[in-house]
Protein backbone atom coordinates (compact mmCIF):
# COMPACT_ATOMS: atom_id res chain seq x y z
CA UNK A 1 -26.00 -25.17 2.96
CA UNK A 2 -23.69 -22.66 3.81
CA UNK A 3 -24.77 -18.97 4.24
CA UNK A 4 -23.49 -15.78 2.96
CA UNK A 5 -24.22 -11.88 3.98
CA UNK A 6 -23.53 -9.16 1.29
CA UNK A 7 -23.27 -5.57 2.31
CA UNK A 8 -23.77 -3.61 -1.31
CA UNK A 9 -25.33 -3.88 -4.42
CA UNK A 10 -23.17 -2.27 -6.28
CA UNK A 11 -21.35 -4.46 -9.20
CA UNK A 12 -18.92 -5.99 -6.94
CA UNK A 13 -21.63 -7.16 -4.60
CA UNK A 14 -23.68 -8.19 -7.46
CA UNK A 15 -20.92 -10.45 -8.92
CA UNK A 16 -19.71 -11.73 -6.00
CA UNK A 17 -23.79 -13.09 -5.48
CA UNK A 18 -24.18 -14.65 -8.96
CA UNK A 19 -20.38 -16.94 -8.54
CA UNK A 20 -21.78 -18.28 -4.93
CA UNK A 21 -25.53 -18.44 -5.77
CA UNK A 22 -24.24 -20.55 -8.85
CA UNK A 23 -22.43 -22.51 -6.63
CA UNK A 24 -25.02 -23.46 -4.26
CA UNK A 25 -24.31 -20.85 -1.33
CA UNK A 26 -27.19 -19.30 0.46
CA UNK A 27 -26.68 -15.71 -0.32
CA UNK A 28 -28.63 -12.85 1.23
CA UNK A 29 -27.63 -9.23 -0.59
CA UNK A 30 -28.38 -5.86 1.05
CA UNK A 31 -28.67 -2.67 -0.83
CA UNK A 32 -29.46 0.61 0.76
CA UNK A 33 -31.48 2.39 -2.34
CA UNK A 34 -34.42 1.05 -4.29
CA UNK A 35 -32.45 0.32 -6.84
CA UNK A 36 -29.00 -2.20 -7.97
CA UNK A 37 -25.73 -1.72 -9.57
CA UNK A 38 -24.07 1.10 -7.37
CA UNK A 39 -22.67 3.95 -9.52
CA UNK A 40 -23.70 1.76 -13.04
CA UNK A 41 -27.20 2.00 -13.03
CA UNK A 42 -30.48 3.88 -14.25
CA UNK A 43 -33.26 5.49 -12.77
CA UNK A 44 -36.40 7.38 -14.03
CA UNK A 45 -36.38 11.69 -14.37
CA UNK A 46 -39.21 12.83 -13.16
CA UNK A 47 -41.50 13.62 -16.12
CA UNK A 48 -43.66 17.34 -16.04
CA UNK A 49 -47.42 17.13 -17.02
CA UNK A 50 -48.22 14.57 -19.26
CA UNK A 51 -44.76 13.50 -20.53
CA UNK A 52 -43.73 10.07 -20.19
CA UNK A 53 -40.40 10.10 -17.46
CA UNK A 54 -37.03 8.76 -19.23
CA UNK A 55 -34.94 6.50 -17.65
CA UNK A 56 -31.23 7.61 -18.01
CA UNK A 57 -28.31 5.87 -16.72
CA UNK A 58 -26.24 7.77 -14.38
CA UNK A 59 -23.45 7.86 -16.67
CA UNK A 60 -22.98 6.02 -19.93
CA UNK A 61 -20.62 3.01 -18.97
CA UNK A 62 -19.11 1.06 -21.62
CA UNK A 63 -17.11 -2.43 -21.83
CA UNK A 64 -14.55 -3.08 -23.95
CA UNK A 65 -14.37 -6.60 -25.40
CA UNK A 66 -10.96 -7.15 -22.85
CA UNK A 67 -13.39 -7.07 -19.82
CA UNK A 68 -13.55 -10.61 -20.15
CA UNK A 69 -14.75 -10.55 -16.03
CA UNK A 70 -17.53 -8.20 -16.76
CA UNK A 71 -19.15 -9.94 -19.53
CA UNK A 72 -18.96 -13.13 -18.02
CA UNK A 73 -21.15 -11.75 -14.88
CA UNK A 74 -23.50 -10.56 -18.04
CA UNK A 75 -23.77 -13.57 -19.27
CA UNK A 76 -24.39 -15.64 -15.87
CA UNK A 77 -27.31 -13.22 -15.73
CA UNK A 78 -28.49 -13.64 -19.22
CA UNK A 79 -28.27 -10.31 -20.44
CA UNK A 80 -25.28 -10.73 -22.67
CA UNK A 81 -27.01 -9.96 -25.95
CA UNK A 82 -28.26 -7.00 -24.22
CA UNK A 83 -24.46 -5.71 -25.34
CA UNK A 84 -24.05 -3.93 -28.67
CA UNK A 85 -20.36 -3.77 -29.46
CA UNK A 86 -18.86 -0.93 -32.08
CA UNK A 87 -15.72 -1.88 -34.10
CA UNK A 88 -15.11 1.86 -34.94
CA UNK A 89 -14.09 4.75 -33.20
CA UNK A 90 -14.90 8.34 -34.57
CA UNK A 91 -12.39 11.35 -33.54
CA UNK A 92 -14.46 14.31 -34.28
CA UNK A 93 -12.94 17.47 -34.57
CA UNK A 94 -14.11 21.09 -34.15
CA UNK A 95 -15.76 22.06 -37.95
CA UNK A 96 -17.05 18.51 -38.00
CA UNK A 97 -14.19 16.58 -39.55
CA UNK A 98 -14.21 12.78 -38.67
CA UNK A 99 -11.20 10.06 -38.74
CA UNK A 100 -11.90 6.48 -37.63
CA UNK A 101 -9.92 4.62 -36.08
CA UNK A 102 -11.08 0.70 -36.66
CA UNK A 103 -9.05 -2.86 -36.70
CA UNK A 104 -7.09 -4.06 -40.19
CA UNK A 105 -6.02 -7.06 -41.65
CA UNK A 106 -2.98 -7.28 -39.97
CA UNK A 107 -2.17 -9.48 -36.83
CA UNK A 108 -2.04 -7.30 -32.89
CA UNK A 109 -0.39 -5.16 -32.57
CA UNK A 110 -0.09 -3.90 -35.70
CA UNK A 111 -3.96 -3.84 -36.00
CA UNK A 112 -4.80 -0.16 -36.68
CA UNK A 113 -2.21 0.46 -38.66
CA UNK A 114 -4.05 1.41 -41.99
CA UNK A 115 -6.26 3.29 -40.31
CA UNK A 116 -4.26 5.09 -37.45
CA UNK A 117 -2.24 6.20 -40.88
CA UNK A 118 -5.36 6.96 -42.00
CA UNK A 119 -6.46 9.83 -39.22
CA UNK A 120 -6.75 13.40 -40.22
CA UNK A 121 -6.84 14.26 -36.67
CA UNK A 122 -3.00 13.71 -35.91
CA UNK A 123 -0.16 15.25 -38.21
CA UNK A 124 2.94 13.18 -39.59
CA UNK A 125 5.10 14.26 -36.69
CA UNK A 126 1.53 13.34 -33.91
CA UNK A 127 1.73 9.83 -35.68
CA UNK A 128 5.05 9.30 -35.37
CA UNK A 129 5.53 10.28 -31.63
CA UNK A 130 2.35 8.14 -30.92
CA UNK A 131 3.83 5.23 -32.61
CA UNK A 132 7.08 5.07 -30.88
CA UNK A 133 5.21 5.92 -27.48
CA UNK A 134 2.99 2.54 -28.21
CA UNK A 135 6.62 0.33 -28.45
CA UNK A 136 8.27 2.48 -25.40
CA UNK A 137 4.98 0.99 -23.71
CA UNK A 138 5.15 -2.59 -25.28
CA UNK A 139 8.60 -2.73 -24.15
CA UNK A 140 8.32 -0.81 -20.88
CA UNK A 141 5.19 -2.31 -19.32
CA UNK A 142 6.82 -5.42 -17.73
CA UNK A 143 10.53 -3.93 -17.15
CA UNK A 144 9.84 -0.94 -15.01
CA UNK A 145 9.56 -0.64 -11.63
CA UNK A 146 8.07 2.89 -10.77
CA UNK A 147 5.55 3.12 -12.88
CA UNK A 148 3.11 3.13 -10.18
CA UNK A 149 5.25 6.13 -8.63
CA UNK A 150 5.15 8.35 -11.78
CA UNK A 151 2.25 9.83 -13.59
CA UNK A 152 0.90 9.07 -17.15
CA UNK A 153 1.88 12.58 -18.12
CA UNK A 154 5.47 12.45 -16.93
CA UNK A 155 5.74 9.16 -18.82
CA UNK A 156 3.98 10.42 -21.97
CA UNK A 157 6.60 13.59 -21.78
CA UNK A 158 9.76 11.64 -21.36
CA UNK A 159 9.11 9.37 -24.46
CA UNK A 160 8.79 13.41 -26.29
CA UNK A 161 4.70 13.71 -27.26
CA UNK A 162 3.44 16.03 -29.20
CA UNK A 163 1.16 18.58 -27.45
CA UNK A 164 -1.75 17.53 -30.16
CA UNK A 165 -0.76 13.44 -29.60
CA UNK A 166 -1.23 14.45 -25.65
CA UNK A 167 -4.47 15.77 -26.01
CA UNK A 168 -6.20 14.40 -29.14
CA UNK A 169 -5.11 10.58 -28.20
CA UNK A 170 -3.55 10.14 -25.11
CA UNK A 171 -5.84 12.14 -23.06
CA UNK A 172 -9.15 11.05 -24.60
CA UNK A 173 -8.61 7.52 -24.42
CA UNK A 174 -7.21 7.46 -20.65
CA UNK A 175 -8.68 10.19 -18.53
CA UNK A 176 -12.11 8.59 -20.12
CA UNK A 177 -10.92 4.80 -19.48
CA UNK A 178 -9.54 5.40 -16.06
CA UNK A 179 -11.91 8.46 -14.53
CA UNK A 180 -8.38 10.60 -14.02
CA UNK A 181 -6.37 13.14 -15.65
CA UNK A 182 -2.84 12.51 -16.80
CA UNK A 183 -0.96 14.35 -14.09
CA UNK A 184 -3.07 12.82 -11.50
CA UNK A 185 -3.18 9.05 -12.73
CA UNK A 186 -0.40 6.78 -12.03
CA UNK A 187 1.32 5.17 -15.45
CA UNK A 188 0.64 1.82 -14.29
CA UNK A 189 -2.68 2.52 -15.14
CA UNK A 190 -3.04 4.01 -18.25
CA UNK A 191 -0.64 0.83 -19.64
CA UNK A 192 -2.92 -1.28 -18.32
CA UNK A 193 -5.30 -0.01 -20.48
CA UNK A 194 -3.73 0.12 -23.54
CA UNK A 195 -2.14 -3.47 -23.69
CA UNK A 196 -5.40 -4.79 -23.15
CA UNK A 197 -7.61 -2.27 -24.70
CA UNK A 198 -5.47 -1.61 -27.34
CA UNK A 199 -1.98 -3.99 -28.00
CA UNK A 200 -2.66 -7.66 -26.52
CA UNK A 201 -5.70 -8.37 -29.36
CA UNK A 202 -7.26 -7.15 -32.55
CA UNK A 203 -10.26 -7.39 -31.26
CA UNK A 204 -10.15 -6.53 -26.95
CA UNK A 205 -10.83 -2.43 -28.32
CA UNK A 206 -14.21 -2.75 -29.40
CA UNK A 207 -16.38 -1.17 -27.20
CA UNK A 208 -19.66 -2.48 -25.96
CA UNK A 209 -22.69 -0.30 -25.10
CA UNK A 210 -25.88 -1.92 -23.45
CA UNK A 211 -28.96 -1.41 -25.90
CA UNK A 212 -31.25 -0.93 -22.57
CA UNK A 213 -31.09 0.87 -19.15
CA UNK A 214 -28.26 -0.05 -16.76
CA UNK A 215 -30.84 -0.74 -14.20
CA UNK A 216 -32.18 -3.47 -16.21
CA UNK A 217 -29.37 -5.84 -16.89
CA UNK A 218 -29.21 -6.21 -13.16
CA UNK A 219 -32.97 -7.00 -12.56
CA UNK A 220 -32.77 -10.21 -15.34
CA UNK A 221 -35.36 -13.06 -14.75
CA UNK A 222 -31.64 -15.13 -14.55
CA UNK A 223 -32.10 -14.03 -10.60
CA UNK A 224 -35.01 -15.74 -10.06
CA UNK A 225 -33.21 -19.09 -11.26
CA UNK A 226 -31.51 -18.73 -8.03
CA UNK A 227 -33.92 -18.90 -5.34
CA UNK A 228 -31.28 -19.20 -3.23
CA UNK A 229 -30.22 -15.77 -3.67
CA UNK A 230 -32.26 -13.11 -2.24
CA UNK A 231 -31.58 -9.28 -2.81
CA UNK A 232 -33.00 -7.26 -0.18
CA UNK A 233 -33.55 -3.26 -0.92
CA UNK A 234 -33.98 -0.49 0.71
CA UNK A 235 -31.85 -2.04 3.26
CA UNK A 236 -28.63 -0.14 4.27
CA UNK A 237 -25.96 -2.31 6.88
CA UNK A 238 -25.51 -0.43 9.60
CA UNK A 239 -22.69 -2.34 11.49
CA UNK A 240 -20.30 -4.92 10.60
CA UNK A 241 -18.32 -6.45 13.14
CA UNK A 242 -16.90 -10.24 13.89
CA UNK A 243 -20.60 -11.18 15.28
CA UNK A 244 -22.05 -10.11 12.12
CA UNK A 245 -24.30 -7.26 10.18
CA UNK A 246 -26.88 -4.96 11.69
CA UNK A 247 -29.66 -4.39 9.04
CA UNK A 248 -32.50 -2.25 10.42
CA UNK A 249 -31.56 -2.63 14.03
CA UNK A 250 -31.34 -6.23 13.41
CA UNK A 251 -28.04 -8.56 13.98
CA UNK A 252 -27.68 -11.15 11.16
CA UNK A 253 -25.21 -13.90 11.49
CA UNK A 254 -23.67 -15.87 8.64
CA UNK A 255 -21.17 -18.56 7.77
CA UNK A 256 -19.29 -16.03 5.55
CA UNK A 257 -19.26 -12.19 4.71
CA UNK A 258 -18.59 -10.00 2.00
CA UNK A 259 -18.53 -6.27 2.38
CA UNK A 260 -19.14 -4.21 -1.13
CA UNK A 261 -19.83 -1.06 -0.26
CA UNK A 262 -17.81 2.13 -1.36
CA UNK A 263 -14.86 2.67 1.09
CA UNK A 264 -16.19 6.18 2.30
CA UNK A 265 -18.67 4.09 4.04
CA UNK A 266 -16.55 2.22 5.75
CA UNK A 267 -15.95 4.15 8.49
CA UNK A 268 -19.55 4.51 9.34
CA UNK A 269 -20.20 1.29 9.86
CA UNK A 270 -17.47 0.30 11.76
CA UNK A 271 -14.60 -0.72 9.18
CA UNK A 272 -11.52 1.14 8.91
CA UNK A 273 -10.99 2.78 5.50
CA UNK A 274 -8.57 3.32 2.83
CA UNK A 275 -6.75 6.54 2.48
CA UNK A 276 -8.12 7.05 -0.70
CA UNK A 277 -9.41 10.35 -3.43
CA UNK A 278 -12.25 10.39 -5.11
CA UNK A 279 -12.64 11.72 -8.98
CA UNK A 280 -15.72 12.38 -10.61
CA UNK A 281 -17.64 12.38 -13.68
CA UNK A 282 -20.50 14.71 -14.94
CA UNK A 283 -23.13 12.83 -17.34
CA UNK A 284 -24.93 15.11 -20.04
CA UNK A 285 -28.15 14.57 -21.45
CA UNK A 286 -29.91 16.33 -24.00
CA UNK A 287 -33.05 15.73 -25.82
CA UNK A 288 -33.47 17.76 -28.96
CA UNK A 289 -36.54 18.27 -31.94
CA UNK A 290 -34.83 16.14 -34.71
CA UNK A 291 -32.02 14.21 -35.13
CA UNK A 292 -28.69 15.92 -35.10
CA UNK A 293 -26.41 13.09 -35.61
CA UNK A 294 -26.39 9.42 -37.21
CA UNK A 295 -23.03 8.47 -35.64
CA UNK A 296 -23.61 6.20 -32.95
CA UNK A 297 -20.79 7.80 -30.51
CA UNK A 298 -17.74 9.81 -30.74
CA UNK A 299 -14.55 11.08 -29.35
CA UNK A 300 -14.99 14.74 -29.33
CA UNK A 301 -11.79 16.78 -29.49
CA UNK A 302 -10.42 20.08 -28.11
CA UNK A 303 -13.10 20.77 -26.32
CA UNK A 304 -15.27 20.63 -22.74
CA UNK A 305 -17.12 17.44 -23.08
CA UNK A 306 -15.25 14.40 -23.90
CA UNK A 307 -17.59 11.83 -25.40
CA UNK A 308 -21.03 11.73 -27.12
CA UNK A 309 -23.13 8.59 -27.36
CA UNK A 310 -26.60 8.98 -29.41
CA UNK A 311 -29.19 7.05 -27.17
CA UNK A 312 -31.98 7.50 -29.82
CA UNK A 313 -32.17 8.02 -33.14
CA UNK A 314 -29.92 11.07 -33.03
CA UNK A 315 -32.44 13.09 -31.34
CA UNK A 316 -31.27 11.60 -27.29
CA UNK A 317 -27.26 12.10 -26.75
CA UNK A 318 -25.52 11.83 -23.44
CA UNK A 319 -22.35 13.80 -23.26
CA UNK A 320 -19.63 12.36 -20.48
CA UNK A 321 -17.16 14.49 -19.00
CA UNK A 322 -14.54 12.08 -16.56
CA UNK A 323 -12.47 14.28 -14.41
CA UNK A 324 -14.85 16.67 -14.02
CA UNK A 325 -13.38 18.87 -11.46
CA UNK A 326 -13.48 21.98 -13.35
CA UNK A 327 -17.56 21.53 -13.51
CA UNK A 328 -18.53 21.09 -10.19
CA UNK A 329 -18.89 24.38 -8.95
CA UNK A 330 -21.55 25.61 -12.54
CA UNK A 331 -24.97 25.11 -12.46
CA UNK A 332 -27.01 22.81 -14.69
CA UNK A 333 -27.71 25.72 -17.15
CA UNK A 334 -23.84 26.57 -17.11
CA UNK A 335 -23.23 22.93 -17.85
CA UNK A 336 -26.04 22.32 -20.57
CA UNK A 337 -24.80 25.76 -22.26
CA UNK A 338 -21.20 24.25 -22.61
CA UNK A 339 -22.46 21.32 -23.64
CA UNK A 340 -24.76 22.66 -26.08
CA UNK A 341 -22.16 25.18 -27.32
CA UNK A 342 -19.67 22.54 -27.91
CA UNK A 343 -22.11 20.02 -30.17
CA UNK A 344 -22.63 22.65 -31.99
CA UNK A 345 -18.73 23.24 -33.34
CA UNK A 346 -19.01 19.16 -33.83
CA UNK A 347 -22.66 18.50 -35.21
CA UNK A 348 -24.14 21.22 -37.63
CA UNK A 349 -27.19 20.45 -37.57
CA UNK A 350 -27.59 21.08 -33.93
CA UNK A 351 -27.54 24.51 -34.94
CA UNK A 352 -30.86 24.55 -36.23
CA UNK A 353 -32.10 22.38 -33.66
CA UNK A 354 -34.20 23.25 -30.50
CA UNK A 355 -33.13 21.78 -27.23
CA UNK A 356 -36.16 19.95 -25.99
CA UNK A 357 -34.80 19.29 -22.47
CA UNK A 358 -31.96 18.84 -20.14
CA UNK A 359 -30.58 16.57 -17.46
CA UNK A 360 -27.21 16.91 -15.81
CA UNK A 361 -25.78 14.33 -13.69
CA UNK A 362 -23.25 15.18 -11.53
CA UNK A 363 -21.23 12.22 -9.85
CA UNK A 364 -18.79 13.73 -7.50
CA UNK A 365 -17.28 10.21 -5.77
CA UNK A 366 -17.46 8.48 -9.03
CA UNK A 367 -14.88 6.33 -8.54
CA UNK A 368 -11.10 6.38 -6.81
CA UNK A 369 -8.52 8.78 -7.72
CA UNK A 370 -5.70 6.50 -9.56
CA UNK A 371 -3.33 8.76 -8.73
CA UNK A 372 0.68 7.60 -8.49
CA UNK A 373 1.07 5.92 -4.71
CA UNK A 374 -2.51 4.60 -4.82
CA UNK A 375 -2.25 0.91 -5.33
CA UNK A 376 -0.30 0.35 -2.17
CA UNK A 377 -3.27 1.72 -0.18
CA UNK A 378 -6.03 -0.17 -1.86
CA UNK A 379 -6.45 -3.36 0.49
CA UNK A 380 -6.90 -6.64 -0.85
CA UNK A 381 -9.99 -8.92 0.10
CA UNK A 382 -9.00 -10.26 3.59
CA UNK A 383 -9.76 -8.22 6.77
CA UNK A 384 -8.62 -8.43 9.77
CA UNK A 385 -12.36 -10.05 10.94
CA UNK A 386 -12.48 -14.07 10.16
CA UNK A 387 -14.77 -14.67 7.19
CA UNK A 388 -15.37 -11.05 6.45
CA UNK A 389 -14.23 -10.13 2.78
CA UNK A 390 -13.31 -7.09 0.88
CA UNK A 391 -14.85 -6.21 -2.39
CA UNK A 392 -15.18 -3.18 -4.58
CA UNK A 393 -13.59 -1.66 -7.55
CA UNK A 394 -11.13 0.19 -4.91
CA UNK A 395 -10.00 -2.89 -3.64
CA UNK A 396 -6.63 -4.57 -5.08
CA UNK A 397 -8.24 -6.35 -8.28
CA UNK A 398 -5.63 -5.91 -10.58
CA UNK A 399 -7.37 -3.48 -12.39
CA UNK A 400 -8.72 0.68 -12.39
CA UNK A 401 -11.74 1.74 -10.93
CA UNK A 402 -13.76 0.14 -13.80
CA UNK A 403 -16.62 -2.05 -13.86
CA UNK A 404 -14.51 -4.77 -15.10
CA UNK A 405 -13.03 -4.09 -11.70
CA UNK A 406 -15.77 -3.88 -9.53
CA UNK A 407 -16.80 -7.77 -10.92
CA UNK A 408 -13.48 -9.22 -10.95
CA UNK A 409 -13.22 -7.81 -7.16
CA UNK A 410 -16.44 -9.79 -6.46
CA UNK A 411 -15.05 -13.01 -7.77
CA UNK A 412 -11.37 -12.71 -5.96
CA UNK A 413 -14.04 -12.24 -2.86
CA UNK A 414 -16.05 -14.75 -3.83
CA UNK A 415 -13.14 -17.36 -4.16
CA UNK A 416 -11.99 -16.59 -1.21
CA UNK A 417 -14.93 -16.92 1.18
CA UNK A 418 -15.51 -20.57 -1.17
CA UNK A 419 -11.82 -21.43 -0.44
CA UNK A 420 -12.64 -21.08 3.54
CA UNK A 421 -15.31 -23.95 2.86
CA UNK A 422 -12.88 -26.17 1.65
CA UNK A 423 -13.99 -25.64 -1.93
CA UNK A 424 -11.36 -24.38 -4.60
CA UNK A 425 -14.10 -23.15 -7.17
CA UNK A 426 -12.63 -20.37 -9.92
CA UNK A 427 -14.88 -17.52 -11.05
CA UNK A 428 -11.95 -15.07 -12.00
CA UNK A 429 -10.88 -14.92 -15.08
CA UNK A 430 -7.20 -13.90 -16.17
């Protein structure tokens, strides 16, 4: 049977090894930590005393129902139902007042129109510049040609949005979505996101959140119905050239090879690398007495932190702040006090409630700046190596640095090192 080498564990690494495991391939996966799933997994916080340590994810990641590539690699692994998914969106804003924003009756996309009407968030005149944005975009999103030249904000300002329908919809849906803020992410990007998230189906919006650790979904008993995949961790590559990898001094040869590691490694291990930004994103947590809220996540508006997802019965939230440029240089207690400060103008009751603890995640190369100019710099899977193949969410998948991106970059890699064994075998979807 043919053999494959996998530098990175990541998602894209991960993904690629489920399609070829599946499809017979030997497959031997190397991951430098102890852990899998790159930048989308969990570990445990080390616990004082007594107390029990929490496992946290890095950063709550989410999939909308239009990742069809993501939750097929969930469901080759078997963790699937592992997915809650939330019809509703709640736009809090500061005092506490909530619209929701949730599919209608009526066919896509004219979906949310009844409740989008509905939103006490957004004036008449909001509504009305949002609306005619959302057909500018319908219309627009196959006709032009620079969209990948201009920003989201200069697009957003020549179709004549409101400050509020900037801030309160625009910005909270993208610069979350896409890890980037409006005058640094490239148009093509955030109408990627809303045709699919938001236009193409009534139903590609709702949002997924896994009901256990990130960590978890990767280590599924569905691995061990693949003997003939092995993961090896705690086992960084140290070279990649056309005679192979070098894993702890060692040279391993293969048939084929897929590199998925980030591409600031790259260059370290003897690959040339993209000219590419990073963005980051700060993760919150905060564990309080009693339960402060019963919503299950939010939107929160006008403020620091951007989203707040209750991880146990109101009493666990994580906060997520995409972007996060402006927080890197505070402290934890600078961050927590923000954070704290601004729950408190959107939850009451979490001003009678005593902060427990605190955990602050900062993830400085999150992902890839999207930024206008970017996608002619991200390379696609070939190299210039025979049978050495590209894959990572910064790689030319057709979509944002998403996880949906990081799998369906694992597949194109996967087809292609299958397609070089005379095999024409599918694994990406759309």
């Amino acid at each position: 049977m043919a053999k494959v080498l996998i530098a990175g564990g990541g998602l894209a690494g991960l993904a690629a090894a489920a399609a070829l495991g599946r499809d017979g391939w030997e497959v031997d996966l190397f991951e430098a930590r102890p852990y899998l799933g790159g930048r989308a997994t969990s570990y445990a916080v080390p616990a004082g005393g007594e107390e029990v340590p929490e496992t946290i994810d890095n950063c709550q990641h989410v999939v909308l129902r239009c990742c069809v590539n993501l939750l097929d690699f969930y469901q080759r692994l078997g963790v699937r139902e592992r997915i809650t998914f939330y019809r509703e969106f709640y736009f809090i804003e500061p005092g506490g007042r909530i619209s929701v924003l949730k599919r209608g009756g009526l066919p896509a996309p004219l979906h949310f129109t009844g409740s989008f009407l509905r939103m006490k968030c957004f004036s008449a005149a909001d509504k009305m510049a949002i609306g005619r944005a959302l057909v500018a975009l319908r219309w627009e999103r196959t006709r032009r040609r620079d969209l990948d030249r201009i920003s989201m904000l200069e697009w957003l300002l020549q179709k004549r949005q409101t400050p509020r329908a900037i801030d309160r919809f625009w910005r909270q849906v993208l610069v979350s979505a896409i890890n980037e803020d409006l005058d640094r992410m490239a148009a093509i990007h955030g109408f990627q996101v809303f045709w699919l998230g938001f236009l193409s189906s009534a139903d590609g919006y709702e949002m997924g959140i896994p009901s256990v650790p990130l960590g978890q979904l990767y280590a599924a008993d569905e691995w061990q119905r693949m003997p003939n995949v092995r993961l090896h961790l705690r086992s960084p590559v140290e070279h990649i050239d056309a005679d192979g990898f070098v894993v702890d001094g060692e040279a391993l040869t293969a048939d084929r090879y897929i590199c998925a590691l980030p591409f600031e490694k790259l260059g370290a291990i003897g690959l040339p690398a993209p000219d590419l930004q990073h963005s980051p994103i700060t993760g919150v947590h905060l564990w309080f007495d009693r339960e402060v809220t019963t919503l299950p996540h939010a939107t929160l508006l006008d403020r620091t932190m951007q989203w707040m997802f209750n991880k146990d019965r109101g009493r666990y939230l994580q906060l997520v702040v995409s972007a996060s440029r402006d927080l890197t240089a505070l402290s934890r207690k600078e961050i927590v006090e923000i954070a704290v400060g601004d729950l408190r103008t959107f939850l009451p009751r979490v001003r009678d409630a005593n902060l427990v603890k605190a955990h602050v995640v900062k993830e400085q190369r999150a992902t890839f700046s999207a930024a206008p100019g970017t996608e002619s710099l991200r390379p696609g899977t070939d190299t210039l190596i025979p049978n050495l193949y590209l894959a990572g969410d910064w790689t030319r998948s057709g979509w944002p640095a998403t996880m949906e991106g990081a799998v369906r970059s694992g597949y194109i890699a996967a087809e292609a090192v299958a397609k070089t064994a005379g095999k024409s075998s599918i694994y990406l979807i759309g």
